[in-house]
N, C-alpha and C. Protein backbone atom coordinates (compact mmCIF):
# COMPACT_ATOMS: atom_id res chain seq x y z
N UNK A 1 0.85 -1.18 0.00
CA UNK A 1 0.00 0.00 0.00
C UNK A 1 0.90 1.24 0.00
N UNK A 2 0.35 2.23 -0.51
CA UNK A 2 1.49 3.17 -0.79
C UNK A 2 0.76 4.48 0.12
N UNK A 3 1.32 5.26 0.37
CA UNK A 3 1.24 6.62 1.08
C UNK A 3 0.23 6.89 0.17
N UNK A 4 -1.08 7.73 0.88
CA UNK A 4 -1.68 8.75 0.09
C UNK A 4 -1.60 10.13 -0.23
N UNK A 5 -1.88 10.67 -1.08
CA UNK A 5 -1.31 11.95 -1.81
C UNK A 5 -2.01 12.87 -0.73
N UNK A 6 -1.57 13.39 0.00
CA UNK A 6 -1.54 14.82 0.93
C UNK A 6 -1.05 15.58 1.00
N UNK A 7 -2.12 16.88 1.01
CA UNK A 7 -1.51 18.14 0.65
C UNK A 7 -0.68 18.56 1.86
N UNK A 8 0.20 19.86 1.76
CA UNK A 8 0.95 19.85 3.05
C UNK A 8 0.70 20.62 4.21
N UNK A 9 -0.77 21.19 3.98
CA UNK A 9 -0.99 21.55 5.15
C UNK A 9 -2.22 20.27 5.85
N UNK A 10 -2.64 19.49 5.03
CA UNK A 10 -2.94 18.56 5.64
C UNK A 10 -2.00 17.70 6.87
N UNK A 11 -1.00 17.79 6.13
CA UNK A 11 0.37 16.89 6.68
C UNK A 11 0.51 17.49 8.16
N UNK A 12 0.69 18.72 7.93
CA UNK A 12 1.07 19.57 9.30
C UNK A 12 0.06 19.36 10.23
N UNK A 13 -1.19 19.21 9.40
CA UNK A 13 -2.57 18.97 10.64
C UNK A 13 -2.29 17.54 11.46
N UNK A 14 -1.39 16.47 10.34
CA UNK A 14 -1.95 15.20 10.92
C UNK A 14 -0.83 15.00 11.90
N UNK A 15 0.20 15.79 11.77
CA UNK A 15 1.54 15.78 12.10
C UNK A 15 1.36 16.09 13.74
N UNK A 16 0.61 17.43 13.84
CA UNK A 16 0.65 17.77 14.87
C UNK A 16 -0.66 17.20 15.76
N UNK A 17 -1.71 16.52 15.21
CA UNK A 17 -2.64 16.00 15.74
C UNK A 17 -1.48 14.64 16.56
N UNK A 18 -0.86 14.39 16.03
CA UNK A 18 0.04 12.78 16.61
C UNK A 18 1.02 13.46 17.74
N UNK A 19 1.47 14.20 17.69
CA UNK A 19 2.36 15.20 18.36
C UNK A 19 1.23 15.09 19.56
N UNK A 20 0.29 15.78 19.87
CA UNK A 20 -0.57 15.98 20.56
C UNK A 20 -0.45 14.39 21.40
N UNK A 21 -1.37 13.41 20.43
CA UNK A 21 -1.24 12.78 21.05
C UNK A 21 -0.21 11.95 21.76
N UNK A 22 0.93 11.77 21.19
CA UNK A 22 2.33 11.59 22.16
C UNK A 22 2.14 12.00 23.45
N UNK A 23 1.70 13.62 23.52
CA UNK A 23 2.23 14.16 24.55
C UNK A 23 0.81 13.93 25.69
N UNK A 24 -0.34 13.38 25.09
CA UNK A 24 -1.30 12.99 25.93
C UNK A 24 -1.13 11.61 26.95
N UNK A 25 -0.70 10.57 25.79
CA UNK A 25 -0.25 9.45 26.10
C UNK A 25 1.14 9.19 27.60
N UNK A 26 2.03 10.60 27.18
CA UNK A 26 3.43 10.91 28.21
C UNK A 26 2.48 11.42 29.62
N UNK A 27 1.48 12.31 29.74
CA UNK A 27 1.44 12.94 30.33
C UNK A 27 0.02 12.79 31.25
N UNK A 28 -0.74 12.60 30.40
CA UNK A 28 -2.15 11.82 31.17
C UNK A 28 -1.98 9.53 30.77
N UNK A 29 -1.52 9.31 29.97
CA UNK A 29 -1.89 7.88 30.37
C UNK A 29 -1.00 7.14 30.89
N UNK A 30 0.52 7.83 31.07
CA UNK A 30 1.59 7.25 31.15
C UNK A 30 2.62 7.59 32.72
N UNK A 31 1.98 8.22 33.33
CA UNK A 31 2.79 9.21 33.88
C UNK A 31 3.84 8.58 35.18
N UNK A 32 4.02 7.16 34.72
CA UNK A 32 4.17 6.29 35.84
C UNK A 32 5.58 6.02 35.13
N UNK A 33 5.88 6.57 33.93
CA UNK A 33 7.11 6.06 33.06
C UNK A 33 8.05 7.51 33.42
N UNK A 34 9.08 7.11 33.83
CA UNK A 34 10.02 7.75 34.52
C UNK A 34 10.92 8.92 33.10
N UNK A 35 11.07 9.88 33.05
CA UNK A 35 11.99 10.97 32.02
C UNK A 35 13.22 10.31 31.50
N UNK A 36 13.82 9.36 33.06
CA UNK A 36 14.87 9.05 32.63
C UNK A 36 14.73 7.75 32.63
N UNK A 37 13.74 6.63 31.98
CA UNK A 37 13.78 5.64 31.86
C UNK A 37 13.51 6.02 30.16
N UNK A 38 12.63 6.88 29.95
CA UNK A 38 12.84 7.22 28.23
C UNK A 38 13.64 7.64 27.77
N UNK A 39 14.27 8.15 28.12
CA UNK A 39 15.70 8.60 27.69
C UNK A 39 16.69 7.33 27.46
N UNK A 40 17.03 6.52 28.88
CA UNK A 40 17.69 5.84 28.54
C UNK A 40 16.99 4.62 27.73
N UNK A 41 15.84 4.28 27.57
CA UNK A 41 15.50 3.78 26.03
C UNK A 41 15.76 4.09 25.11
N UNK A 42 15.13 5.22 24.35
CA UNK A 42 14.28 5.74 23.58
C UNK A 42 15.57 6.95 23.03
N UNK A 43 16.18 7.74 24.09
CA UNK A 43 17.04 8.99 23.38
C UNK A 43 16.27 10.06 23.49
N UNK A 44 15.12 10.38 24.20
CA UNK A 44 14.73 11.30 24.31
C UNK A 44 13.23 11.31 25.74
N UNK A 45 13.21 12.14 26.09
CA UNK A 45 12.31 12.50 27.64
C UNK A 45 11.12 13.18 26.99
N UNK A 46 10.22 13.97 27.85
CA UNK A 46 9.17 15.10 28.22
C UNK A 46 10.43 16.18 27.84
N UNK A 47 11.46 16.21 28.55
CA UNK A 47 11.96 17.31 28.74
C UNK A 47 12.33 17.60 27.25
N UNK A 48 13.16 16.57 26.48
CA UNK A 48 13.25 16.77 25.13
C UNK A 48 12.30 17.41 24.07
N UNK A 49 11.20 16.85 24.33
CA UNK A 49 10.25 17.30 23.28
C UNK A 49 9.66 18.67 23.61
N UNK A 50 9.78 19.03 25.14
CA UNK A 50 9.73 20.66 25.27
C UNK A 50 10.70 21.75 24.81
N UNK A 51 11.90 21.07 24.79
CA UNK A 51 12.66 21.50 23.89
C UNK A 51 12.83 22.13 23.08
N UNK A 52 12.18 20.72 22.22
CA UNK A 52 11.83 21.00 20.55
C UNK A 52 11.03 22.12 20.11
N UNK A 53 9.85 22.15 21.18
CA UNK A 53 9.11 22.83 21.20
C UNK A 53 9.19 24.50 21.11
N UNK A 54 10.68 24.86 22.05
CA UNK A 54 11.34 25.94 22.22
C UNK A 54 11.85 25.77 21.21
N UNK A 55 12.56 25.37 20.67
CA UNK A 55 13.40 25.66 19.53
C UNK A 55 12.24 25.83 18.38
N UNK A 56 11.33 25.35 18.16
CA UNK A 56 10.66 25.22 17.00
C UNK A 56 9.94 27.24 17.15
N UNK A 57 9.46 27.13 18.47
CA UNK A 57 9.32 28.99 18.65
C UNK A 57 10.03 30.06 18.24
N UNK A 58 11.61 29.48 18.79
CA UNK A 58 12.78 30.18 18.27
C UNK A 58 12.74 30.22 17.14
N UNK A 59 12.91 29.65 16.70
CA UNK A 59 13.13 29.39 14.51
C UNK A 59 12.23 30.51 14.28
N UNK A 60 10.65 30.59 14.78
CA UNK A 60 9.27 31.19 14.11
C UNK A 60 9.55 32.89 14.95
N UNK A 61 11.00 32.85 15.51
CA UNK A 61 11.17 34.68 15.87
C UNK A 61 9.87 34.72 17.07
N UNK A 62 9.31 33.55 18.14
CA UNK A 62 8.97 33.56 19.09
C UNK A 62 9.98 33.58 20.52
N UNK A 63 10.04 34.25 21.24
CA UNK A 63 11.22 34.66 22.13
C UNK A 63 10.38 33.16 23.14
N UNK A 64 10.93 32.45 23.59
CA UNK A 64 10.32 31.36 24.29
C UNK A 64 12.00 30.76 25.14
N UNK A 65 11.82 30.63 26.44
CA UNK A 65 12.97 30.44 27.70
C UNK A 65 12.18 28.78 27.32
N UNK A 66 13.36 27.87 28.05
CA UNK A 66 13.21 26.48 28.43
C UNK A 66 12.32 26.57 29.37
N UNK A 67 11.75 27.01 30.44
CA UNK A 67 10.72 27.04 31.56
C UNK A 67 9.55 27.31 31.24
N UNK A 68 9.49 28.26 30.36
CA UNK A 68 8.35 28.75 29.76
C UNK A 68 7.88 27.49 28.67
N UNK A 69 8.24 26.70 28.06
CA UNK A 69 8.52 25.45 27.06
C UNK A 69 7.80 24.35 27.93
N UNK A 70 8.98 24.19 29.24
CA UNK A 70 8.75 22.92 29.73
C UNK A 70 6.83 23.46 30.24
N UNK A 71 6.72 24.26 30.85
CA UNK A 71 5.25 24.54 31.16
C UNK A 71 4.11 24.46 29.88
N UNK A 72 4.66 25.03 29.06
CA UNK A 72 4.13 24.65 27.83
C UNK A 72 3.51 23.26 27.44
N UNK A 73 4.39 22.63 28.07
CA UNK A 73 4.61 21.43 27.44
C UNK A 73 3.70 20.46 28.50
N UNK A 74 4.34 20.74 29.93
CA UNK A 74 3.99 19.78 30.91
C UNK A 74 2.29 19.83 31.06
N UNK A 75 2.19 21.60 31.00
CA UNK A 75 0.83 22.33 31.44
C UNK A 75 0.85 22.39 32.89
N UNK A 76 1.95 22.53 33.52
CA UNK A 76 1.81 22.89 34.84
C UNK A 76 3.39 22.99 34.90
N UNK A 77 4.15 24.29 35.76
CA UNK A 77 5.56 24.21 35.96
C UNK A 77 5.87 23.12 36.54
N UNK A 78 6.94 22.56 35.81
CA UNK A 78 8.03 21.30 35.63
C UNK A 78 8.43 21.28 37.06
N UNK A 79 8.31 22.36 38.32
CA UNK A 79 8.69 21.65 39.69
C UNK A 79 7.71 21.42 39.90
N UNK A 80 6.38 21.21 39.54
CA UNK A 80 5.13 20.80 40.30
C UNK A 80 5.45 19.46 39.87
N UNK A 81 5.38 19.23 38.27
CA UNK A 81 5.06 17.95 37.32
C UNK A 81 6.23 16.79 38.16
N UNK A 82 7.43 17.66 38.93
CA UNK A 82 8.55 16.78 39.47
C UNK A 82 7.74 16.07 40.54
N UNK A 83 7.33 16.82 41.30
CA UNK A 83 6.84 17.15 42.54
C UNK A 83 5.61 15.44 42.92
N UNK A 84 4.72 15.93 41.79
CA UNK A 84 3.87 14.80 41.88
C UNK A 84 4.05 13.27 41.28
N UNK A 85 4.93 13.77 39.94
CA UNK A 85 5.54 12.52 39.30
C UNK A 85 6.64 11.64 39.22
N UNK A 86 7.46 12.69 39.29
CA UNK A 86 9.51 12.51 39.61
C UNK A 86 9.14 10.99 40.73
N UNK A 87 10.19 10.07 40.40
CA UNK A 87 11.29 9.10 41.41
C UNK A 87 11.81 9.47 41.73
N UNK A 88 12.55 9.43 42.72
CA UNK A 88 14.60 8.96 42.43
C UNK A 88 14.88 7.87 41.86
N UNK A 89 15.84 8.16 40.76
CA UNK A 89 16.86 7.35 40.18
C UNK A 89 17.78 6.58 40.93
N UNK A 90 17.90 5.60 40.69
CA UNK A 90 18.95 4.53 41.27
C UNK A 90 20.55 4.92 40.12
N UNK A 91 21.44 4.64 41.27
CA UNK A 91 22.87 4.98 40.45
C UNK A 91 23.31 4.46 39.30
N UNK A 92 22.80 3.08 39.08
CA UNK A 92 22.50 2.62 37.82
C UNK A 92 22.02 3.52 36.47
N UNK A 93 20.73 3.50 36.89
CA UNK A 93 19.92 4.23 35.86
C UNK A 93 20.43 5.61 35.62
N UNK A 94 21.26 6.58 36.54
CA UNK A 94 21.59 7.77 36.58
C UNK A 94 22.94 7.61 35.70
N UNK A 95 23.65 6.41 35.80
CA UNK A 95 24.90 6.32 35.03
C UNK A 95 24.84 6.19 33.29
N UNK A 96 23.53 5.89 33.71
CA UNK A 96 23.03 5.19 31.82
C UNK A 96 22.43 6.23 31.28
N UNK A 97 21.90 7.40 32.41
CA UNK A 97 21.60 8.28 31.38
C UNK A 97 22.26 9.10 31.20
N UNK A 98 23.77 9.47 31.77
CA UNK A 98 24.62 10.35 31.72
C UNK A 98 25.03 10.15 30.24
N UNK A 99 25.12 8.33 29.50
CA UNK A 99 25.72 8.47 28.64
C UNK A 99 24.04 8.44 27.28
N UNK A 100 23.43 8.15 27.82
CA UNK A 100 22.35 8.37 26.79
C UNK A 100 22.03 10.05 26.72
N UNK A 101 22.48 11.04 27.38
CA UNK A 101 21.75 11.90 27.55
C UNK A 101 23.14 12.43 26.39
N UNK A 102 24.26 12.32 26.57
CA UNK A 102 25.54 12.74 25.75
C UNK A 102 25.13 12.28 24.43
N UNK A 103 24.74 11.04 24.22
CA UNK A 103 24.87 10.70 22.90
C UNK A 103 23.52 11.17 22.25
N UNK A 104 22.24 11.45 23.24
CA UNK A 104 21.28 11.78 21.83
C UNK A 104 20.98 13.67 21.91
N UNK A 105 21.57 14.41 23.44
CA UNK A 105 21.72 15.39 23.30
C UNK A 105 22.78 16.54 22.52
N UNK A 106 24.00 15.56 23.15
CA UNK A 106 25.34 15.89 22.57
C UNK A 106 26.42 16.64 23.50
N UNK A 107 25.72 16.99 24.22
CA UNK A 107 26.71 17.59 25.55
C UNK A 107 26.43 16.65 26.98
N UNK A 108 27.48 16.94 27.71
CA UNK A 108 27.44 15.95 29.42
C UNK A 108 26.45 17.08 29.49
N UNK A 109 25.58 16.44 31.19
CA UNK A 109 24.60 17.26 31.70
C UNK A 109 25.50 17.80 32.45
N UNK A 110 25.25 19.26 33.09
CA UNK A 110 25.51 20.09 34.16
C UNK A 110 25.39 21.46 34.61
């Protein structure tokens, strides 16, 4: 079966309709899955895709801070979203994401 012919603002609709839902799935059905257990899967967190999110503002000449993003993103500031959702990490898992966080961010954290 082959892709169907869509126009491209269709694309952007369906694009961001899935986007959406990602972030429904992270945030209302999932919320028991740890930032840094996706990361060290996956290569990327919540925190990542708020990110993106900032950067994608930036590009569009929207002045947008990482805090302002992550709220964006979370829908409630990121020390609340810690607050109610956050673990602690075991030294294990904290070691694995030091190097997952290098290789799909590109810099050590600090």
């Amino acid at each position: 079966m082959s892709l169907p012919d869509i126009d491209p603002q269709t694309q952007i609709e369906l694009e961001a309709a899935a986007f959406r839902r990602l972030r429904k799935h992270l945030m209302d059905d999932r919320t028991d899955v740890q930032n840094i257990d996706l990361m060290n899967l996956a290569g990327f967190c919540r925190n990542c895709l708020s990110r993106w999110y900032q950067e994608a503002a930036n590009e569009r000449g929207i002045d947008m801070d990482k805090e302002t993003a992550r709220e964006a993103y979370y829908g409630m500031p990121y020390a609340q979203w810690k607050d109610q959702f956050q673990t602690e990490a075991d030294a294990a898992k904290k070691a694995t994401f030091d190097v997952a966080f290098e290789q799909n961010v590109g810099k050590p954290r600090g």
